[in-house]
C-alpha atoms as a PDB file:
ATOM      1  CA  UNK A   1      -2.538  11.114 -23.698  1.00  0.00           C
ATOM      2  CA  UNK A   2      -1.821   9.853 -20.405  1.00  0.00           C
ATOM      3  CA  UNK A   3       1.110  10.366 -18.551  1.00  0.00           C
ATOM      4  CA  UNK A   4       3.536   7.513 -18.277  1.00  0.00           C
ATOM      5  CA  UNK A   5       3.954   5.381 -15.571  1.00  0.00           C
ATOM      6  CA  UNK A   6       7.338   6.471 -13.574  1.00  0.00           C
ATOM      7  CA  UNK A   7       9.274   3.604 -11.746  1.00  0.00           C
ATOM      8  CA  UNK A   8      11.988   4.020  -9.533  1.00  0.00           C
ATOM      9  CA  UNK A   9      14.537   1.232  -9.345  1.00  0.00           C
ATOM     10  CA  UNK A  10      16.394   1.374  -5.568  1.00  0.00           C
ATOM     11  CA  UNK A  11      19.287  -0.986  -7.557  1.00  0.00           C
ATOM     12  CA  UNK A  12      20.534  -0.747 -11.364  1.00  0.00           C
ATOM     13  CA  UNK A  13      18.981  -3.166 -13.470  1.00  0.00           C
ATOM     14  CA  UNK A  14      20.690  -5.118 -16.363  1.00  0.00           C
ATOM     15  CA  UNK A  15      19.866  -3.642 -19.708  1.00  0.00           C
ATOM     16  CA  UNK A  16      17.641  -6.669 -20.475  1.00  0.00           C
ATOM     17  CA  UNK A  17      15.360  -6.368 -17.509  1.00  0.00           C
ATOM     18  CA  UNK A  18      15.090  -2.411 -17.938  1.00  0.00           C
ATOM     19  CA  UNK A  19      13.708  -3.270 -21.327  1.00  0.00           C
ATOM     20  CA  UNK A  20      11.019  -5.255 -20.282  1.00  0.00           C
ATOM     21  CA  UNK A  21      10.003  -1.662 -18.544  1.00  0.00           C
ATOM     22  CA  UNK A  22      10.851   0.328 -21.184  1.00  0.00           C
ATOM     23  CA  UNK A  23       9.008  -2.064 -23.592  1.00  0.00           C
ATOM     24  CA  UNK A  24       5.728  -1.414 -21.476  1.00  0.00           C
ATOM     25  CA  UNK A  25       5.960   2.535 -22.039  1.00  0.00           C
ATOM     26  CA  UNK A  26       6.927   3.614 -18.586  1.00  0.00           C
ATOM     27  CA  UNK A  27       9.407   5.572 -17.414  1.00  0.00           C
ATOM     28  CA  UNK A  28      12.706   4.431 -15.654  1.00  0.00           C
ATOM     29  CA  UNK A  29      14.794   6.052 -12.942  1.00  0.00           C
ATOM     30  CA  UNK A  30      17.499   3.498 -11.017  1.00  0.00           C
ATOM     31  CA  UNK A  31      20.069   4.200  -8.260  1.00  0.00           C
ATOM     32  CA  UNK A  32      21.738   1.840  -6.260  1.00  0.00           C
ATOM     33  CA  UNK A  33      20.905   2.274  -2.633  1.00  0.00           C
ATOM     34  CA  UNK A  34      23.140  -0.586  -1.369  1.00  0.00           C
ATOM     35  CA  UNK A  35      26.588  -1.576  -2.106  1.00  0.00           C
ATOM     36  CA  UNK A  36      28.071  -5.126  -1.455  1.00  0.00           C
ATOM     37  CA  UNK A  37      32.145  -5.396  -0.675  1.00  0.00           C
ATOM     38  CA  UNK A  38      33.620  -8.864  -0.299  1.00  0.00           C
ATOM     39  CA  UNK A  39      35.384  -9.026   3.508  1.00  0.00           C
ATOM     40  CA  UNK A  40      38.532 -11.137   3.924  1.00  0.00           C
ATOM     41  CA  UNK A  41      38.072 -14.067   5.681  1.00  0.00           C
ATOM     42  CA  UNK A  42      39.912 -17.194   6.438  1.00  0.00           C
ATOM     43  CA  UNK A  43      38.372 -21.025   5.612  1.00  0.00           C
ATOM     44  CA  UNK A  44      38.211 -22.502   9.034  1.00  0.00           C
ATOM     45  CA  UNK A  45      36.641 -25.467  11.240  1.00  0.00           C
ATOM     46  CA  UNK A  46      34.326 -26.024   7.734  1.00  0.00           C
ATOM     47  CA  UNK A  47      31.156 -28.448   8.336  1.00  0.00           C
ATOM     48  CA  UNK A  48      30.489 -30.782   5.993  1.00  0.00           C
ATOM     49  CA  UNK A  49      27.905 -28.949   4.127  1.00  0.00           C
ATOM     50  CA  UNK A  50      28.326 -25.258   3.049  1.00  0.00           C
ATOM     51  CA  UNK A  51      24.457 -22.788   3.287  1.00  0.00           C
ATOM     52  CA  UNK A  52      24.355 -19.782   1.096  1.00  0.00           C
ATOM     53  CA  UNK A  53      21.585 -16.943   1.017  1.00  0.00           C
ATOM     54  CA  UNK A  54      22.964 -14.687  -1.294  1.00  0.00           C
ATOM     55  CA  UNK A  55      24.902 -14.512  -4.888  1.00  0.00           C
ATOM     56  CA  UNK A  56      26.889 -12.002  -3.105  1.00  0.00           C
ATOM     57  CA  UNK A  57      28.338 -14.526  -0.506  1.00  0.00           C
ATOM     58  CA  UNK A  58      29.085 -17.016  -3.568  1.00  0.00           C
ATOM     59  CA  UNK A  59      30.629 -14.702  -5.097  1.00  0.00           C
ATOM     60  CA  UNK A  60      32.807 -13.593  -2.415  1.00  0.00           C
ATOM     61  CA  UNK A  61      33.843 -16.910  -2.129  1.00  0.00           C
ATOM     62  CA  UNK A  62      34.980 -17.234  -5.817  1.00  0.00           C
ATOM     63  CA  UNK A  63      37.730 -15.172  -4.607  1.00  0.00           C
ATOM     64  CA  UNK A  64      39.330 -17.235  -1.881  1.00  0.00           C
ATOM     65  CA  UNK A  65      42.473 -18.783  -3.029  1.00  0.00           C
ATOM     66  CA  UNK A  66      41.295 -22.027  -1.068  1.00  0.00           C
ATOM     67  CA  UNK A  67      38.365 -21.994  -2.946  1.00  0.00           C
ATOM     68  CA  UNK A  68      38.798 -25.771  -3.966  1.00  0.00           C
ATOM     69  CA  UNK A  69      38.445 -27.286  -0.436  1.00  0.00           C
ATOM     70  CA  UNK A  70      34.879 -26.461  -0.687  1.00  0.00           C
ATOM     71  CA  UNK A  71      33.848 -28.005  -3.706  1.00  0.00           C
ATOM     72  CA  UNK A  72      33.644 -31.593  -1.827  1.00  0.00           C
ATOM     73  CA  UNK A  73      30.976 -30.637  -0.073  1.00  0.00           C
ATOM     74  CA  UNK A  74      27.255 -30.556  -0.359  1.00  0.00           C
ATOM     75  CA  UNK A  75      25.695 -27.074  -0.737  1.00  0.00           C
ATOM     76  CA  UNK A  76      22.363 -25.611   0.216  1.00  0.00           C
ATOM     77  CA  UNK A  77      21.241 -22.357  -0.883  1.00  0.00           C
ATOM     78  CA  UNK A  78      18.453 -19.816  -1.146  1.00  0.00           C
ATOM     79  CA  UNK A  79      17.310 -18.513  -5.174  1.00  0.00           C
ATOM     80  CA  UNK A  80      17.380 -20.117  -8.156  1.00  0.00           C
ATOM     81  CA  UNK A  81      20.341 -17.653  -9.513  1.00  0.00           C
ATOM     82  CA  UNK A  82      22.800 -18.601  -6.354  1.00  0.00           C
ATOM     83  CA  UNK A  83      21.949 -22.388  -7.144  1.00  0.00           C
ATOM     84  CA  UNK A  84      22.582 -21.213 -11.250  1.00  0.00           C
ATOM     85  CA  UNK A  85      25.902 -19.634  -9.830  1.00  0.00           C
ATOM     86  CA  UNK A  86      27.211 -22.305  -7.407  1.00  0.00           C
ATOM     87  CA  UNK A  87      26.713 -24.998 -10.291  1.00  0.00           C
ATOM     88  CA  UNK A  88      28.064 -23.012 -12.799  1.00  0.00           C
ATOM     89  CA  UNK A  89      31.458 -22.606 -10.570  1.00  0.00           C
ATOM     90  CA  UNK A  90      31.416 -26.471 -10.113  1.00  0.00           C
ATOM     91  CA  UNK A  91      29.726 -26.625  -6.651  1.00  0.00           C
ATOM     92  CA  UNK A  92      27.297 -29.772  -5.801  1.00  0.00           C
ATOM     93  CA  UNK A  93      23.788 -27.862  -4.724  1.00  0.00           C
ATOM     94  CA  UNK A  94      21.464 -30.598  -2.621  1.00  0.00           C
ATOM     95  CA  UNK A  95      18.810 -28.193  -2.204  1.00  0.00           C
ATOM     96  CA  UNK A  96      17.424 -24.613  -2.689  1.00  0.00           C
ATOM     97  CA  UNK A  97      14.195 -22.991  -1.955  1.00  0.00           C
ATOM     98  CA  UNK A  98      12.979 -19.065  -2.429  1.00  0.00           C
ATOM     99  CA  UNK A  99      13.299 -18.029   1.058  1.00  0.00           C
ATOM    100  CA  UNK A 100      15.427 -18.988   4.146  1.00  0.00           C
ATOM    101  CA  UNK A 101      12.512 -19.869   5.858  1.00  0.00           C
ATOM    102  CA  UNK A 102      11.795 -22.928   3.802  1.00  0.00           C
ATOM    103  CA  UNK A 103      15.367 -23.745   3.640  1.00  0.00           C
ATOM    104  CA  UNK A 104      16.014 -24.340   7.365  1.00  0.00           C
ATOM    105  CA  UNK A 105      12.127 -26.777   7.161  1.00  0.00           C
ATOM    106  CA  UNK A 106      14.274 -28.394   4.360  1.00  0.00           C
ATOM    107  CA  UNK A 107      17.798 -28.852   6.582  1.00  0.00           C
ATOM    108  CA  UNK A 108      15.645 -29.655   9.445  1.00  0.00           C
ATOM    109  CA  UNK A 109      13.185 -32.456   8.241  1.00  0.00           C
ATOM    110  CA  UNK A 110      15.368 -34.045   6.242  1.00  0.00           C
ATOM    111  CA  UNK A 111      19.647 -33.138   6.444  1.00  0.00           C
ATOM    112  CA  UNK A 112      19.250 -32.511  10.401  1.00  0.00           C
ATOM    113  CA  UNK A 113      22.453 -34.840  11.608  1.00  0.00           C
ATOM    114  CA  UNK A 114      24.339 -33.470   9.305  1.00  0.00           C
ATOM    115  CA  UNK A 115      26.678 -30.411  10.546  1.00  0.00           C
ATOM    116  CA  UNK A 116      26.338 -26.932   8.377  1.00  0.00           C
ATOM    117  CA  UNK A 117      28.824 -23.527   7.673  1.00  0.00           C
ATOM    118  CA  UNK A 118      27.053 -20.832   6.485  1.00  0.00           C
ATOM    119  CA  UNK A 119      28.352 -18.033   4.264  1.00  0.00           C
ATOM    120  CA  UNK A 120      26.433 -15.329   4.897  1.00  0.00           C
ATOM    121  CA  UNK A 121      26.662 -11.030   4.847  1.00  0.00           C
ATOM    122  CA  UNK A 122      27.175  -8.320   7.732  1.00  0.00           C
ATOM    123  CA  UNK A 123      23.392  -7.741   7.779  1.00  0.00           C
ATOM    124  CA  UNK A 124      21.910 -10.666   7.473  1.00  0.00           C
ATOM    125  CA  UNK A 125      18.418 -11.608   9.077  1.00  0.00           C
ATOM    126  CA  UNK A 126      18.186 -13.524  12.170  1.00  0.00           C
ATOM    127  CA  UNK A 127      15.604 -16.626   9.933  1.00  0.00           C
ATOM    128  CA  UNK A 128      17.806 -19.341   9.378  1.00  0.00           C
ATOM    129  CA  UNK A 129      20.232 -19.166  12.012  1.00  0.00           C
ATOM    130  CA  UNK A 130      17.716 -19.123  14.799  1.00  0.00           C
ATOM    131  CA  UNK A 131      15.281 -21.908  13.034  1.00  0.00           C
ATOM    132  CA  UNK A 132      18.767 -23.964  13.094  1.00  0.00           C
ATOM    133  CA  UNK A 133      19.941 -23.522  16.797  1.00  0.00           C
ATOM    134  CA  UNK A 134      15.950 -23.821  17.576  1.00  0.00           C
ATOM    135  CA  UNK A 135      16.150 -27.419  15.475  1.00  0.00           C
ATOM    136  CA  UNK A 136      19.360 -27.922  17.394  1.00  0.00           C
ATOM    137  CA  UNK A 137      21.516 -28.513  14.048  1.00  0.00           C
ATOM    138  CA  UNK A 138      25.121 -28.119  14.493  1.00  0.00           C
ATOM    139  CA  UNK A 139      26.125 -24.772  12.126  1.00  0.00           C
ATOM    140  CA  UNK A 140      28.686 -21.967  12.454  1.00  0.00           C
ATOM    141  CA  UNK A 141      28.994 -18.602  10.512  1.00  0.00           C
ATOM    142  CA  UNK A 142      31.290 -16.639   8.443  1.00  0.00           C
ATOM    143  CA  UNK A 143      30.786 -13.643   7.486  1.00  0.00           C
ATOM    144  CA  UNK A 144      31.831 -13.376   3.819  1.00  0.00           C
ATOM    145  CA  UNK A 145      30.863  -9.818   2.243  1.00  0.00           C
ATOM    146  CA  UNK A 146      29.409  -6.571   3.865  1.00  0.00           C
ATOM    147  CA  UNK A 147      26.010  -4.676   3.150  1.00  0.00           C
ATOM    148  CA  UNK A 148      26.803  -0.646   2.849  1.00  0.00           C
ATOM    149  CA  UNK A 149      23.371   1.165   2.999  1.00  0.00           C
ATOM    150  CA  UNK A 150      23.910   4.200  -0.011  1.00  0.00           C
ATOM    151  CA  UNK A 151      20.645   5.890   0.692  1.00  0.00           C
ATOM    152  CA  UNK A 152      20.333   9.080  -1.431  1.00  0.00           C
ATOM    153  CA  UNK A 153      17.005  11.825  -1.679  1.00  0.00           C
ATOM    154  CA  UNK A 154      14.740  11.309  -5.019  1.00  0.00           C
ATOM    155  CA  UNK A 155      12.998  14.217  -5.760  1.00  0.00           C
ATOM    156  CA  UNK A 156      11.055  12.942  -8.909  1.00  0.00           C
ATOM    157  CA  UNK A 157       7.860  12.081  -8.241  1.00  0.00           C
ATOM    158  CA  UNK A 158       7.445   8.080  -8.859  1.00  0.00           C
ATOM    159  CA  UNK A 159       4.258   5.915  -9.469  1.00  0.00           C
ATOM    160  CA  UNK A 160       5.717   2.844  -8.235  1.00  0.00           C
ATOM    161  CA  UNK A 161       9.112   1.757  -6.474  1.00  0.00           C
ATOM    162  CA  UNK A 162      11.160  -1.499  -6.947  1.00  0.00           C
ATOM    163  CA  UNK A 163      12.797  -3.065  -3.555  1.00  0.00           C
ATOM    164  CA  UNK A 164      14.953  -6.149  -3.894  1.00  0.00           C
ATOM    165  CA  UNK A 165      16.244  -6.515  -0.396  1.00  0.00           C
ATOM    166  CA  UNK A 166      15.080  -5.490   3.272  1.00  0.00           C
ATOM    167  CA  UNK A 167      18.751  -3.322   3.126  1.00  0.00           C
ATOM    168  CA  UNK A 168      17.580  -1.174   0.395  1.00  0.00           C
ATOM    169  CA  UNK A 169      14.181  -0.535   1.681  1.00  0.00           C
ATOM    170  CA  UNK A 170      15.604   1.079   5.042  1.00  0.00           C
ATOM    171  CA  UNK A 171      18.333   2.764   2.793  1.00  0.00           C
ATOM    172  CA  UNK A 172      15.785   4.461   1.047  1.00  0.00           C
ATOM    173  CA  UNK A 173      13.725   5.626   3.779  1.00  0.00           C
ATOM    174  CA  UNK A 174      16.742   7.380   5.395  1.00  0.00           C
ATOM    175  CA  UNK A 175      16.261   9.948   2.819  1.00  0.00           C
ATOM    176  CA  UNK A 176      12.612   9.660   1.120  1.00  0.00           C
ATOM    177  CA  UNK A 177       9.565   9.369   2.307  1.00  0.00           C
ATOM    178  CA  UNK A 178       7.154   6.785   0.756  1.00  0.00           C
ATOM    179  CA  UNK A 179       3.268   7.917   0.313  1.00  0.00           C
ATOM    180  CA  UNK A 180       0.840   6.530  -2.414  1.00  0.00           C
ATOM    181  CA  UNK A 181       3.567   5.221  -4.496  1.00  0.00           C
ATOM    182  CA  UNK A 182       3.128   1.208  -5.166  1.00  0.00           C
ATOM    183  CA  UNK A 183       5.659  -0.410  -3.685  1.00  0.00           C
ATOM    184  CA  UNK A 184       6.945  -3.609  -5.982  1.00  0.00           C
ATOM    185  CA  UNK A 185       8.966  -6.059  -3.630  1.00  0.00           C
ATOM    186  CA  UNK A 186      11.264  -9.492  -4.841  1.00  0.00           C
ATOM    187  CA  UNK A 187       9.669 -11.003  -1.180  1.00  0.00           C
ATOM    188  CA  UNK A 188       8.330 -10.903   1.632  1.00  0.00           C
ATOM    189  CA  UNK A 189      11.225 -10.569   4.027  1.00  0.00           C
ATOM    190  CA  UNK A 190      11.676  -7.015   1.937  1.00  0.00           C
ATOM    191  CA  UNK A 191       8.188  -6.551   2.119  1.00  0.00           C
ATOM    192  CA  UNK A 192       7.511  -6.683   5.912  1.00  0.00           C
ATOM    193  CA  UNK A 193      10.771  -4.425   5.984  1.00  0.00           C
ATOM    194  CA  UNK A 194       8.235  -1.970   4.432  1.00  0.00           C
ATOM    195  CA  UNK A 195       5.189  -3.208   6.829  1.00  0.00           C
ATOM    196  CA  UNK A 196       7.127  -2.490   9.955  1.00  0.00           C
ATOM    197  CA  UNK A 197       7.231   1.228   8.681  1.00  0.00           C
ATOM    198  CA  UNK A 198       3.401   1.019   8.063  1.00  0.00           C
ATOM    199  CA  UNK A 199       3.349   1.696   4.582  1.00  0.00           C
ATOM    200  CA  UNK A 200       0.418   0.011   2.695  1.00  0.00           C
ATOM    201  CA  UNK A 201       0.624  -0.199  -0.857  1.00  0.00           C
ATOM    202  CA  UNK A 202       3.119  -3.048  -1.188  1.00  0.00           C
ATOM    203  CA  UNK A 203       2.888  -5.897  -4.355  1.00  0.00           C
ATOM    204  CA  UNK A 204       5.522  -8.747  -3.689  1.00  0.00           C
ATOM    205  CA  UNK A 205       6.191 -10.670  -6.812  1.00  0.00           C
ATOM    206  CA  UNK A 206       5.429 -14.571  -7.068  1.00  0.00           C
ATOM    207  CA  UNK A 207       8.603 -15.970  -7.100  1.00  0.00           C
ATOM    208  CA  UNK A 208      11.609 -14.267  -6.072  1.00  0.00           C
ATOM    209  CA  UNK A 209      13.550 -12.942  -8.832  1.00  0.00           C
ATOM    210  CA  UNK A 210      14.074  -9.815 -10.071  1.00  0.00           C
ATOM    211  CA  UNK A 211      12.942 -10.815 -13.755  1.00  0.00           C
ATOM    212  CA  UNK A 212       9.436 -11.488 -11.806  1.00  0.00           C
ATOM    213  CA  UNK A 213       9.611  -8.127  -9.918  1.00  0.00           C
ATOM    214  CA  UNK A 214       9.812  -6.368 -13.241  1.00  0.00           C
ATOM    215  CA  UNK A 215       6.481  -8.560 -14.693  1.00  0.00           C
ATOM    216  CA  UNK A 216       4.754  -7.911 -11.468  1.00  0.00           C
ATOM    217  CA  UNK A 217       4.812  -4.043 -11.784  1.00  0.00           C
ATOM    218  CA  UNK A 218       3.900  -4.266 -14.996  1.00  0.00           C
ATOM    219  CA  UNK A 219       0.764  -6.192 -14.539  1.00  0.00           C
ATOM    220  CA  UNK A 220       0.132  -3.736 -11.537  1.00  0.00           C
ATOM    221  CA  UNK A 221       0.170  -0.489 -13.619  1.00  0.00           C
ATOM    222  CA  UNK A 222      -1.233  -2.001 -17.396  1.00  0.00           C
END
């Protein structure tokens, strides 16, 4: 008998996508190494159309009590579960792509007169606001919930390590060290987080979900 494979999850998965893992015989650790707090904020000088990167951002919106102002306008948003969450809470989504990247090609091409807010988090990534001042599109920012890096030391030895955002990867290098362990990624903005610290083994799933993260690691290690 072989040893089982041992993944490490750097968030806590939902009972349904640990069972895909569990259903393939391997072993499961999970820890969260980020944590997400909504921020206060006010609704101010709002452009017409509303950009969101991140369920967290939606979701921090949810909460404001001037939530309905918003609903007018035309949304565009990054992943398939913000668009899922946005329409679910009554919100008009125009368009949505897997990464910021393609978004801004999207705003740019096509929505480029039109004037843009855009909800986004404390540690955001420079992509789509500097491909939107480069396009010269008229945006501001809010910043709408904050990233807290949790980083903690894992001293069981793992075959294979699960990163969902750039935020996680350097919270888990704080403390660990990465070496021949297979590094599963939801992207490729979390997987060049991993390439600026030289580390080689990385797999970055085909579409950007966590669901698909799961299926990719287990096609890497069956």
């Amino acid at each position: 008998m072989s040893n089982p494979v041992r993944i490490l999850s750097t968030k806590k998965l939902l009972s349904n996508q640990k069972q895909y893992l569990l259903n393939a015989d391997f072993n499961v650790i999970e820890a969260d190494f980020i944590h997400t707090d909504n921020k206060d904020f006010e609704l101010k000088n709002i452009n017409d159309n509303l950009i969101f990167t991140s369920q967290n951002s939606v979701l921090s919106i949810l909460e404001n009590p001037n939530l309905e102002l918003l609903k007018s306008k035309h949304v565009f948003c990054v992943g398939l579960k913000t668009k899922a969450l946005l329409e679910e809470n009554g919100f008009n989504v125009m368009a949505y792509t897997g990464y910021a990247q393609d978004l801004a090609e999207i705003i740019a091409l096509v929505y480029g007169s039109e004037s843009y807010t855009f909800f986004s988090g404390n540690l955001r990534k420079d992509t789509l606001p500097d491909a939107l001042k480069q396009a010269h599109i008229k945006f501001n920012e809010i910043t709408v919930y904050e990233t807290i890096l949790t980083p903690q030391k894992i001293s069981s030895k793992v075959d294979g390590i699960l990163f969902f955002s750039p935020s996680a990867v350097e919270s888990y290098l704080r403390e660990n060290k990465i070496k021949d362990e297979t590094c599963i990624c939801i992207g490729n903005t979390t997987a060049e987080a991993l390439e600026i610290n030289k580390i080689k083994n990385i797999v970055v799933a085909n579409q950007p979900t966590v669901e698909n993260t799961i299926i990719q690691c287990i096609n890497e290690f069956k």
